[in-house]
PDB file of N, CA and C in Angstrom:
ATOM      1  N   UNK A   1     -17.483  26.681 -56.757  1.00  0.00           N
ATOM      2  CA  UNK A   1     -17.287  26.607 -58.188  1.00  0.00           C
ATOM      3  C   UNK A   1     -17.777  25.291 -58.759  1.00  0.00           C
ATOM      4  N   UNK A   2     -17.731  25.266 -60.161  1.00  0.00           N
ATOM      5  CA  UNK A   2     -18.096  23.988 -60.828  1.00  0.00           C
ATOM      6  C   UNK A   2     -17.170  23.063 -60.724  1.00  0.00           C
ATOM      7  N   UNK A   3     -17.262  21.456 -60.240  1.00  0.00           N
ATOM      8  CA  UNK A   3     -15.967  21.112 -60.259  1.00  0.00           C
ATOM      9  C   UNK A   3     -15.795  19.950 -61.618  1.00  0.00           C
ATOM     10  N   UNK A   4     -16.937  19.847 -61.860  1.00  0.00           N
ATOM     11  CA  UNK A   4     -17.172  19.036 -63.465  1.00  0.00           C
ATOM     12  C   UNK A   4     -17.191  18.833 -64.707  1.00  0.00           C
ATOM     13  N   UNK A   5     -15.628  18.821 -64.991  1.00  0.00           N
ATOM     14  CA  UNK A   5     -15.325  18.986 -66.663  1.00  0.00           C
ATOM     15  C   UNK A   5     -16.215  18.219 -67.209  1.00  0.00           C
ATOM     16  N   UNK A   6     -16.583  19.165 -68.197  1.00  0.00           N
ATOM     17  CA  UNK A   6     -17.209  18.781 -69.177  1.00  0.00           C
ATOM     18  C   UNK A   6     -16.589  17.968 -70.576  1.00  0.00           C
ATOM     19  N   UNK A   7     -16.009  16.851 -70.469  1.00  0.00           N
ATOM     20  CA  UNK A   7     -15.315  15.753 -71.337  1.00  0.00           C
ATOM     21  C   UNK A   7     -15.704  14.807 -71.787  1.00  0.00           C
ATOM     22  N   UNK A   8     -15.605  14.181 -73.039  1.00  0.00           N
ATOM     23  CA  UNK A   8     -15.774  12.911 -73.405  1.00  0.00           C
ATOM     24  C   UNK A   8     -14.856  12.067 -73.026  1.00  0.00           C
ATOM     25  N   UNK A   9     -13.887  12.460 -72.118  1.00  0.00           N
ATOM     26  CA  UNK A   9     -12.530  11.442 -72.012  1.00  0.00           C
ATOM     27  C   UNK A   9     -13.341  10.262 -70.894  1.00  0.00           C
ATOM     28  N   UNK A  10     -12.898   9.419 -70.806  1.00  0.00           N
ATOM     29  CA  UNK A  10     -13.217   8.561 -69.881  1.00  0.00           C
ATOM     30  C   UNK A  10     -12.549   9.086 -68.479  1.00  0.00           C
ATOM     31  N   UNK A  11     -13.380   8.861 -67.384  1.00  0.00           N
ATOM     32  CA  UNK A  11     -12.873   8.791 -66.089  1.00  0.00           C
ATOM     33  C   UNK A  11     -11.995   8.352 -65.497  1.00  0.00           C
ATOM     34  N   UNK A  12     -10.935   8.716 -65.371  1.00  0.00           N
ATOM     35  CA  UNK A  12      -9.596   7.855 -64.556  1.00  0.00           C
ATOM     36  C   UNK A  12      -9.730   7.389 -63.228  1.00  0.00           C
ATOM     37  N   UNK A  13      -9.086   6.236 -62.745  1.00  0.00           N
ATOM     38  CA  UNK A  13      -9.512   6.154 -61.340  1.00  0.00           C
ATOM     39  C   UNK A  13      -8.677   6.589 -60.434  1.00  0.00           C
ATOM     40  N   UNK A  14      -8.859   6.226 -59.261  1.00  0.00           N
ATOM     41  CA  UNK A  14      -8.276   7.500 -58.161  1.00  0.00           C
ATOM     42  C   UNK A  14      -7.005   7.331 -58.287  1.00  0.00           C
ATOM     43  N   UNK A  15      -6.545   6.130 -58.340  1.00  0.00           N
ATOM     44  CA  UNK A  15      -4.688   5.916 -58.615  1.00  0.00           C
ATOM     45  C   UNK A  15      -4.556   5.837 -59.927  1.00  0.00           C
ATOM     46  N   UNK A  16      -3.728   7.326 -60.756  1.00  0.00           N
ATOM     47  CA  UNK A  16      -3.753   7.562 -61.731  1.00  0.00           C
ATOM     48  C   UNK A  16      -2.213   7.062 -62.321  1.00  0.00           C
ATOM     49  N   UNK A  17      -1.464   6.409 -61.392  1.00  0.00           N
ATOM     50  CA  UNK A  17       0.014   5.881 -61.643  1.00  0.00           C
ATOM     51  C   UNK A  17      -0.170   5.250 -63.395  1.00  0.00           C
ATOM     52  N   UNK A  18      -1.212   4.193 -63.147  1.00  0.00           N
ATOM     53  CA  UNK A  18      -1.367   3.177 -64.535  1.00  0.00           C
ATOM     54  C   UNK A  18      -2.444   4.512 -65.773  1.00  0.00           C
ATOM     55  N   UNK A  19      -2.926   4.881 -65.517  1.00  0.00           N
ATOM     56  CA  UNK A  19      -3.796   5.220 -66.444  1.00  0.00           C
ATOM     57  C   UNK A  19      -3.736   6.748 -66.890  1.00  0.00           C
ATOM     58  N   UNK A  20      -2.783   7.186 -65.933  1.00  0.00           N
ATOM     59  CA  UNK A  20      -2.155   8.241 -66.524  1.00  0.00           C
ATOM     60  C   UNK A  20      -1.559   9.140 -68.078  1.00  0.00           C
ATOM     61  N   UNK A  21      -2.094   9.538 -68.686  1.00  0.00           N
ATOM     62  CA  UNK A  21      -1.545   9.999 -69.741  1.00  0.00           C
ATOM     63  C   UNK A  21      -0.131  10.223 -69.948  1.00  0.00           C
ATOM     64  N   UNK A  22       0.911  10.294 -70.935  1.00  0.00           N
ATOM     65  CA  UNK A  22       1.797  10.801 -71.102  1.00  0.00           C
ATOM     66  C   UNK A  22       1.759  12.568 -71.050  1.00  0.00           C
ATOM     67  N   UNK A  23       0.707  13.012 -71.895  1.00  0.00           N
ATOM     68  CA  UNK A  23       0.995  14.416 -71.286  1.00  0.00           C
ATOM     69  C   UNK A  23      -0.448  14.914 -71.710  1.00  0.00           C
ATOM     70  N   UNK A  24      -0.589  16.251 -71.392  1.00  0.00           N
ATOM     71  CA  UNK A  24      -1.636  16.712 -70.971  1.00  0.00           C
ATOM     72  C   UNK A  24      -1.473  18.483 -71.334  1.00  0.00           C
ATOM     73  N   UNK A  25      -2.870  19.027 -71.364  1.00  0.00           N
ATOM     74  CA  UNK A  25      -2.826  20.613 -71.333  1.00  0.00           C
ATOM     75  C   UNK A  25      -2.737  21.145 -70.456  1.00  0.00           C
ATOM     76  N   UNK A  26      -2.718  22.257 -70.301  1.00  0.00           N
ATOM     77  CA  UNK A  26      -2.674  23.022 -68.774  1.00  0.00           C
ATOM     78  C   UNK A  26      -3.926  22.512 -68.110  1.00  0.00           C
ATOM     79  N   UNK A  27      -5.329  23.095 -68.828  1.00  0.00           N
ATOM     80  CA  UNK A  27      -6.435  22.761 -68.276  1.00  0.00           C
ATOM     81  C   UNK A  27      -6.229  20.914 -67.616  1.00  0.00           C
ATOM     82  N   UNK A  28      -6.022  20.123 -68.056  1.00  0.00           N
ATOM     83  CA  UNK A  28      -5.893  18.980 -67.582  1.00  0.00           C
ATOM     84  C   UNK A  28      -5.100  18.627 -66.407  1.00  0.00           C
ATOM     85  N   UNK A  29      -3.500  19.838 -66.100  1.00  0.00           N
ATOM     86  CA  UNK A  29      -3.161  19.544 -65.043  1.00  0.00           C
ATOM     87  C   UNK A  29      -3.706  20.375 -63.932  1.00  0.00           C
ATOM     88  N   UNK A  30      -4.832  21.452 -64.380  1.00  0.00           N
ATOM     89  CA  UNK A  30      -5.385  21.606 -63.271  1.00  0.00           C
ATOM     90  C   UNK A  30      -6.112  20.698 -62.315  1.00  0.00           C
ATOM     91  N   UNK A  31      -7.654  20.255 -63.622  1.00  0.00           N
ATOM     92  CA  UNK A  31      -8.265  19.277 -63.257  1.00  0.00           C
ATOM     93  C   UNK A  31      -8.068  18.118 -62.643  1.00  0.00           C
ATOM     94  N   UNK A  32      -6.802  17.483 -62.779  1.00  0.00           N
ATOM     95  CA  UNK A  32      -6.142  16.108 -62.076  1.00  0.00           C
ATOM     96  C   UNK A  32      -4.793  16.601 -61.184  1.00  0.00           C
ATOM     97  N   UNK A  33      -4.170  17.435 -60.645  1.00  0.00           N
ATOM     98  CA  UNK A  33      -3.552  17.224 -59.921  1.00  0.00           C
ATOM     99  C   UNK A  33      -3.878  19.197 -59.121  1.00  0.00           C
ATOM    100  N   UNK A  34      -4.808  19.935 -59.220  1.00  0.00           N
ATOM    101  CA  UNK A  34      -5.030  21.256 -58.549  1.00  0.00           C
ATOM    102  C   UNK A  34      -4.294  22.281 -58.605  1.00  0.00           C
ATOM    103  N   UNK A  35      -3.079  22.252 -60.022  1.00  0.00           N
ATOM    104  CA  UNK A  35      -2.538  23.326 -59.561  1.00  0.00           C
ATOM    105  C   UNK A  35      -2.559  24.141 -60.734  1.00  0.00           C
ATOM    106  N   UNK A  36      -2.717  25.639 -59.996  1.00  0.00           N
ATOM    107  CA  UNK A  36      -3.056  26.715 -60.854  1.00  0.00           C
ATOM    108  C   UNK A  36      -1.999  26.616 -62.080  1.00  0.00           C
ATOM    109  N   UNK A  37      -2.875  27.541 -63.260  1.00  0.00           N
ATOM    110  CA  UNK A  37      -1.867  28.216 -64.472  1.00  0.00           C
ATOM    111  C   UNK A  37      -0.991  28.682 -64.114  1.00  0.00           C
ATOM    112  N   UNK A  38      -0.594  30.207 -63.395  1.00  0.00           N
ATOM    113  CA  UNK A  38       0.736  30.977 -62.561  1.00  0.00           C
ATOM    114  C   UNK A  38       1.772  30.195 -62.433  1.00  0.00           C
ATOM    115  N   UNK A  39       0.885  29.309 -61.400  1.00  0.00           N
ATOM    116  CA  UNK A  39       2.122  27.908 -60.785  1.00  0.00           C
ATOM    117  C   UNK A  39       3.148  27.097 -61.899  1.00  0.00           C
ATOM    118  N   UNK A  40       1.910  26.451 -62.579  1.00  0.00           N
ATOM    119  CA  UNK A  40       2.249  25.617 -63.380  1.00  0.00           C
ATOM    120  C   UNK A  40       3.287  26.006 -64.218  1.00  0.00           C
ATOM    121  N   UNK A  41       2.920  27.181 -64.902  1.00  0.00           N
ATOM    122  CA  UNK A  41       3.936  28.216 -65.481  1.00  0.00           C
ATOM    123  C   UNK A  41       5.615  28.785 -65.051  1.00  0.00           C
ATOM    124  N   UNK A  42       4.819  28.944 -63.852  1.00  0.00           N
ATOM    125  CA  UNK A  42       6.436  29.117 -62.939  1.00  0.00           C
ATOM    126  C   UNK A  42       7.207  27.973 -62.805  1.00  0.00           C
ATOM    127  N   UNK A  43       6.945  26.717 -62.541  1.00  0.00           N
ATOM    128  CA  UNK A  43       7.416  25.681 -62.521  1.00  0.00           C
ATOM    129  C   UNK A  43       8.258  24.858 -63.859  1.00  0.00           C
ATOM    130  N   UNK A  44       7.628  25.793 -65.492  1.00  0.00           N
ATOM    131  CA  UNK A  44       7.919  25.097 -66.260  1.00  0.00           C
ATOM    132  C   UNK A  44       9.135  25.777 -66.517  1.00  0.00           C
ATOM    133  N   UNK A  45       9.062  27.437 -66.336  1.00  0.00           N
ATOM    134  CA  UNK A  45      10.150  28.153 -66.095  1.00  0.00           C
ATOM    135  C   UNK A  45      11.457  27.845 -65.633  1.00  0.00           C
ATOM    136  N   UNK A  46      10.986  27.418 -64.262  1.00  0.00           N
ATOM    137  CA  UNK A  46      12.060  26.725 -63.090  1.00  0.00           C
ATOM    138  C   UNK A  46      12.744  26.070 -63.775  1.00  0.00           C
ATOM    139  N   UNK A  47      12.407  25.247 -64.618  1.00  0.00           N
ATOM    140  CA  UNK A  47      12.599  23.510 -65.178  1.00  0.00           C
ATOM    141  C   UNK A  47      12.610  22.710 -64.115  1.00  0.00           C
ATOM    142  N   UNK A  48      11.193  22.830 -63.560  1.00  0.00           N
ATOM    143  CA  UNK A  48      10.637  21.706 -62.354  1.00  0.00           C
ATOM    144  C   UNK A  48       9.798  20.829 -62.947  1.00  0.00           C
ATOM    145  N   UNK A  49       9.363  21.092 -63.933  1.00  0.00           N
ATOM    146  CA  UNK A  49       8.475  20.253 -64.754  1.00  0.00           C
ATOM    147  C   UNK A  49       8.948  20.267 -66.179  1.00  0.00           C
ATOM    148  N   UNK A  50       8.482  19.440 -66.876  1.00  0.00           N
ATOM    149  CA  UNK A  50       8.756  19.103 -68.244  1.00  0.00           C
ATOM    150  C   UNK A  50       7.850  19.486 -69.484  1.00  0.00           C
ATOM    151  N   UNK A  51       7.915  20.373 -70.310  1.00  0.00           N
ATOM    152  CA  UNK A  51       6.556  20.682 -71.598  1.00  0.00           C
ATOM    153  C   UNK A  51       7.523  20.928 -72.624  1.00  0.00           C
ATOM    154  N   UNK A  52       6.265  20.950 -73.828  1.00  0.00           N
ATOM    155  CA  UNK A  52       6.971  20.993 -74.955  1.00  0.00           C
ATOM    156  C   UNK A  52       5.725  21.791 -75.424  1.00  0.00           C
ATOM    157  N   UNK A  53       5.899  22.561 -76.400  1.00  0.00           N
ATOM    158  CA  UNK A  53       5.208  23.644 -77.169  1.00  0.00           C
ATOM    159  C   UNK A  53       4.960  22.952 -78.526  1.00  0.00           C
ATOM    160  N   UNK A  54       4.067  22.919 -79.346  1.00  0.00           N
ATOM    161  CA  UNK A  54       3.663  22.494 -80.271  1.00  0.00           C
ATOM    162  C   UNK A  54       3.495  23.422 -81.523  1.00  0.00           C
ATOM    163  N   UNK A  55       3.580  23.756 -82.195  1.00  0.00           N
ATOM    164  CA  UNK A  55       3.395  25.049 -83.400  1.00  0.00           C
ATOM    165  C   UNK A  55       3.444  24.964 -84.450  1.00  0.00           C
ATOM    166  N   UNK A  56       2.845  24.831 -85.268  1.00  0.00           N
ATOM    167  CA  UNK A  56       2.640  24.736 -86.794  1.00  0.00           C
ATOM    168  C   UNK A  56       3.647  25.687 -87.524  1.00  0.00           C
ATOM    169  N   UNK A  57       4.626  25.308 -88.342  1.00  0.00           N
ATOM    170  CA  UNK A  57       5.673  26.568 -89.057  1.00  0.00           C
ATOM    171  C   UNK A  57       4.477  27.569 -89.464  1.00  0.00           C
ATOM    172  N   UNK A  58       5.144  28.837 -89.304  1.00  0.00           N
ATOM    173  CA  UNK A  58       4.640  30.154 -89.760  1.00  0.00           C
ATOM    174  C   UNK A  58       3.104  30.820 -88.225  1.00  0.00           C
ATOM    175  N   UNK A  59       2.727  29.902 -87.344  1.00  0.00           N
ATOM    176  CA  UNK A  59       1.964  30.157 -86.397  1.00  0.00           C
ATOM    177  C   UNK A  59       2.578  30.778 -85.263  1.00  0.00           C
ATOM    178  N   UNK A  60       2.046  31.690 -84.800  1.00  0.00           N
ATOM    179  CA  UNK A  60       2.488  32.357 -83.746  1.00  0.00           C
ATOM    180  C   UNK A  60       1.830  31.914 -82.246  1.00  0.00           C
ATOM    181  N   UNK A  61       0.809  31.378 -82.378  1.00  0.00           N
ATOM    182  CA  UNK A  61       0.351  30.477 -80.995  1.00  0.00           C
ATOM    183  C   UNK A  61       0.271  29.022 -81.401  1.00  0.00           C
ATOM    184  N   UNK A  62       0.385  28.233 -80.452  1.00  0.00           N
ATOM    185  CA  UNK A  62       0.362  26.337 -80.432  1.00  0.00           C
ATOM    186  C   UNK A  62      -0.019  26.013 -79.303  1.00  0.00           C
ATOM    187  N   UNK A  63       0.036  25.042 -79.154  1.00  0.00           N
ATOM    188  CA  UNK A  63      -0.103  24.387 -77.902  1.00  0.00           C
ATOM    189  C   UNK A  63       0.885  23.867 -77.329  1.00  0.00           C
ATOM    190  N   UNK A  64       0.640  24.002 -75.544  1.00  0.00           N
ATOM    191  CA  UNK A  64       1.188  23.650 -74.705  1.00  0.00           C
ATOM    192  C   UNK A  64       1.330  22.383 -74.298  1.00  0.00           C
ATOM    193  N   UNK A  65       1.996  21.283 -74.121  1.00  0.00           N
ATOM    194  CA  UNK A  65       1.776  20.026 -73.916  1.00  0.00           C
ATOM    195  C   UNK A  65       2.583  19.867 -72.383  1.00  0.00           C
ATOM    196  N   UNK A  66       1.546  19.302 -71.671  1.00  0.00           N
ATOM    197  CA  UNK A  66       2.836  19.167 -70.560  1.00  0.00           C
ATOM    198  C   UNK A  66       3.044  17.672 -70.046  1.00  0.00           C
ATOM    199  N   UNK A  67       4.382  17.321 -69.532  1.00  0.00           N
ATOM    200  CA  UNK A  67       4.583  16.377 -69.480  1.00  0.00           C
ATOM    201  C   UNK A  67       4.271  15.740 -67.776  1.00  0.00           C
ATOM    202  N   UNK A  68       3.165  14.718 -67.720  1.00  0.00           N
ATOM    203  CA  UNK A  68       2.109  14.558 -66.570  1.00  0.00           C
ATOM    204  C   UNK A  68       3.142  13.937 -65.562  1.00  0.00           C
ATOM    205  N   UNK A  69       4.001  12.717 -65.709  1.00  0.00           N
ATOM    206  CA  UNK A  69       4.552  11.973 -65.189  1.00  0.00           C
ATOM    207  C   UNK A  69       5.379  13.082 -63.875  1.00  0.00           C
ATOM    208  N   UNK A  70       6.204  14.174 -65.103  1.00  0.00           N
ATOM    209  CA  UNK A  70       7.225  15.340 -65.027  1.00  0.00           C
ATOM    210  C   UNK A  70       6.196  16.187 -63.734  1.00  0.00           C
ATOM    211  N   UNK A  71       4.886  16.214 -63.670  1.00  0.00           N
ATOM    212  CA  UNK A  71       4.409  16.840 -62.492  1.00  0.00           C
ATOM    213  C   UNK A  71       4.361  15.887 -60.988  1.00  0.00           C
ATOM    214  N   UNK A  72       3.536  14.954 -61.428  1.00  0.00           N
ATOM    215  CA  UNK A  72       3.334  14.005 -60.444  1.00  0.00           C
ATOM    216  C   UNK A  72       4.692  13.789 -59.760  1.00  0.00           C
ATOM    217  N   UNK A  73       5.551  13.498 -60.386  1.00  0.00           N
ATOM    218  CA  UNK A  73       7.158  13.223 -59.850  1.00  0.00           C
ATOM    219  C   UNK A  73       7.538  14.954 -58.727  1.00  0.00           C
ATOM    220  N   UNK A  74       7.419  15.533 -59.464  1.00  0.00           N
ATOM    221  CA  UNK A  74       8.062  17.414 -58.717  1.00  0.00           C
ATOM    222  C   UNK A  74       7.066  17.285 -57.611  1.00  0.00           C
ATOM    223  N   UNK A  75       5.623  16.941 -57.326  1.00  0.00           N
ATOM    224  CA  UNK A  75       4.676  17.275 -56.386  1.00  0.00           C
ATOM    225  C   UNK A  75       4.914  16.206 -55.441  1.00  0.00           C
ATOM    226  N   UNK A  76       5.390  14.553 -55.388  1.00  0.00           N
ATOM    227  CA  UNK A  76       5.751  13.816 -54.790  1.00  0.00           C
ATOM    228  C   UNK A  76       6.996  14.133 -54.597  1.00  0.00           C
ATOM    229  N   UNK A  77       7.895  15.203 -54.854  1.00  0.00           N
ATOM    230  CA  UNK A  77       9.094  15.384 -54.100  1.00  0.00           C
ATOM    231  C   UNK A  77       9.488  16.149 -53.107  1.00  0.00           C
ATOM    232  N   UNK A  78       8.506  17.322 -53.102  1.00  0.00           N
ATOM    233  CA  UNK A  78       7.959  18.101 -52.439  1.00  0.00           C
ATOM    234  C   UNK A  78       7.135  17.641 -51.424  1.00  0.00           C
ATOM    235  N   UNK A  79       6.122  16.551 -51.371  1.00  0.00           N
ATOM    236  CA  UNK A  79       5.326  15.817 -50.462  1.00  0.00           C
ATOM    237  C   UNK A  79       6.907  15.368 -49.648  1.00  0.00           C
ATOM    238  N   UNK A  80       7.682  14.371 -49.852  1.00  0.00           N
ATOM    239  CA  UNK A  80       8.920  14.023 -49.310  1.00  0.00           C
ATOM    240  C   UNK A  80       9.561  15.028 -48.699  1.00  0.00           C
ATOM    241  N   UNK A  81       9.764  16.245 -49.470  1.00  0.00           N
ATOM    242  CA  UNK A  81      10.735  17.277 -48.323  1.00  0.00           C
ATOM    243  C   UNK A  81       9.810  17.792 -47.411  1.00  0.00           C
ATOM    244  N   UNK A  82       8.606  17.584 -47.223  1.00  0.00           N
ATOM    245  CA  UNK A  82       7.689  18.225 -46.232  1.00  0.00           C
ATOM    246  C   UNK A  82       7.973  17.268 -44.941  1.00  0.00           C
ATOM    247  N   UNK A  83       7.920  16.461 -45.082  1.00  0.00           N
ATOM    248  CA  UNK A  83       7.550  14.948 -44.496  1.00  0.00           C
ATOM    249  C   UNK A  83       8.905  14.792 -43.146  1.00  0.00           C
ATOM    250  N   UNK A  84       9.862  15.090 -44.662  1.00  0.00           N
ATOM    251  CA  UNK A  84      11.289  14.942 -43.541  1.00  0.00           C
ATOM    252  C   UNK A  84      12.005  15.483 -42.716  1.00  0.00           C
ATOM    253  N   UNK A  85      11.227  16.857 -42.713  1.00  0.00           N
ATOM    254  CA  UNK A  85      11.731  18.367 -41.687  1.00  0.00           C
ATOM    255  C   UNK A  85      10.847  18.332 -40.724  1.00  0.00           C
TER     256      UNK A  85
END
């Protein structure tokens, strides 16, 4: 597949701790941390991760905002319970 968003954003570097966004779209937490829509979705469900929906009064679709920190944290906790069994 293509693996090269096509963005004007600037390039983050490999340790995204500092330069990390506060939050992000779905498409974005694919691109920086690999995990599918389904997932991501299921997770926000769970309340394993953190988003907030965005919507203009009287609109029936908005945007999804998700909260980046709120992933990185659930996927490093999971790295930890792997680690310790």
């Amino acid at each position: 597949g293509n693996y090269m968003p096509l963005t004007t954003e600037p390039v983050a570097a490999a340790n995204t701790s500092q330069t990390l966004p506060e939050f992000g779209r779905v498409q974005d937490v694919q691109r920086l941390f690999g995990v599918k829509r389904g997932i991501l979705y299921r997770w926000i469900g769970d309340g394993k991760i953190k988003s907030v929906l965005i919507r203009e009064p009287g609109n029936i679709q908005g945007v999804r905002l998700i909260h980046l920190a709120s992933v990185r944290d659930y996927i490093n906790s999971q790295m930890q319970l792997t680690t310790t069994t």
